[in-house]
Protein backbone atom coordinates (compact mmCIF):
# COMPACT_ATOMS: atom_id res chain seq x y z
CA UNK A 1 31.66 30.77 145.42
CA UNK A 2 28.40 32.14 145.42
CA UNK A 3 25.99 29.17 144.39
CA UNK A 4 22.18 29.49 144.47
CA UNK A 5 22.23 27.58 147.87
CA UNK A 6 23.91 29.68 150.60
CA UNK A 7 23.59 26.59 153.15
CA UNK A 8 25.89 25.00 150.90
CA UNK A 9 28.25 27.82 150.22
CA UNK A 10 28.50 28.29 154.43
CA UNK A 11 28.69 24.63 155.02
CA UNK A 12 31.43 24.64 152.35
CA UNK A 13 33.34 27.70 154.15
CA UNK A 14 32.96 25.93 157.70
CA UNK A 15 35.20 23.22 156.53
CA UNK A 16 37.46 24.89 154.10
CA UNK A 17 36.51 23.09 151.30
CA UNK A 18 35.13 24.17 147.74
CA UNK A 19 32.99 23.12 144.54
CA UNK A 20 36.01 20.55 143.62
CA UNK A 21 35.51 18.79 146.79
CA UNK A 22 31.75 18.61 146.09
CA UNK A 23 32.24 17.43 142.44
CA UNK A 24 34.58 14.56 143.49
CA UNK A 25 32.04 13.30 146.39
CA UNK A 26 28.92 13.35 143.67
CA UNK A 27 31.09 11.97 141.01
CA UNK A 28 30.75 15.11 138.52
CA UNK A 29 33.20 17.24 136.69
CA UNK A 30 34.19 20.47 138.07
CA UNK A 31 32.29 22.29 135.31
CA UNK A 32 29.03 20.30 136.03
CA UNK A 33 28.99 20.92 139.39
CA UNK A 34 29.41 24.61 139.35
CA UNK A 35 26.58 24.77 136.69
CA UNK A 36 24.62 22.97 139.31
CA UNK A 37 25.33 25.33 141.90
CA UNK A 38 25.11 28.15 140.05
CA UNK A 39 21.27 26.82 139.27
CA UNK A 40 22.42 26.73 135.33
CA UNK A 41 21.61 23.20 135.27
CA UNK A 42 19.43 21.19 137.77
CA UNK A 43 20.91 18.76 140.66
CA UNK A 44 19.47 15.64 140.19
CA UNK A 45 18.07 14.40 143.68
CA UNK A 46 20.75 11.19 144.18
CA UNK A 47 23.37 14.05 143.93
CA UNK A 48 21.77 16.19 146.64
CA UNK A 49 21.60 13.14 149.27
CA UNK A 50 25.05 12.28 148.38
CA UNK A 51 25.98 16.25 149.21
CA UNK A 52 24.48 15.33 152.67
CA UNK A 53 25.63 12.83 153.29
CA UNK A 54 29.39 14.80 153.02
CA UNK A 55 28.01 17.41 154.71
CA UNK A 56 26.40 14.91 157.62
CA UNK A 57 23.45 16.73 157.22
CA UNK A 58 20.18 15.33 156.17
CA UNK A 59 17.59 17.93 155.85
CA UNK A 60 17.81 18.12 152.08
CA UNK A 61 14.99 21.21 152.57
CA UNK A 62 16.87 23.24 154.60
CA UNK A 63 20.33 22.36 153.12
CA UNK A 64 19.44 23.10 149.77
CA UNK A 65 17.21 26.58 150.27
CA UNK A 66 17.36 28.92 147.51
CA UNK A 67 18.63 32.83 147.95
């Protein structure tokens, strides 16, 4: 997938996992979260610390860096 956030899309490679997996941890459909990704609609900041916390990764700055 190629979000807005390439951190995310290389983090998501790294483990084989995809959008879905991300939806399911933040509690969204699969639609909402690919609108979010794909910057259509705007990631509300409790769903960007629960994406690190799946991720294990806690610079929200750096994780979340636009292209």
């Amino acid at each position: 997938m190629d979000s807005i956030f390439p951190n995310i899309d290389k983090e998501l490679e790294k483990r084989g996992q995809n959008y879905r997996d991300l939806a399911r941890v933040v509690d969204l459909s699969d639609i909402q979260m690919y609108r979010r990704l794909r910057g259509q609609t705007r990631l509300q900041l409790k769903e960007a610390i629960k994406i690190c916390h799946f991720f294990e990764l806690y610079d929200l700055e750096t994780l979340f860096a636009r292209r």
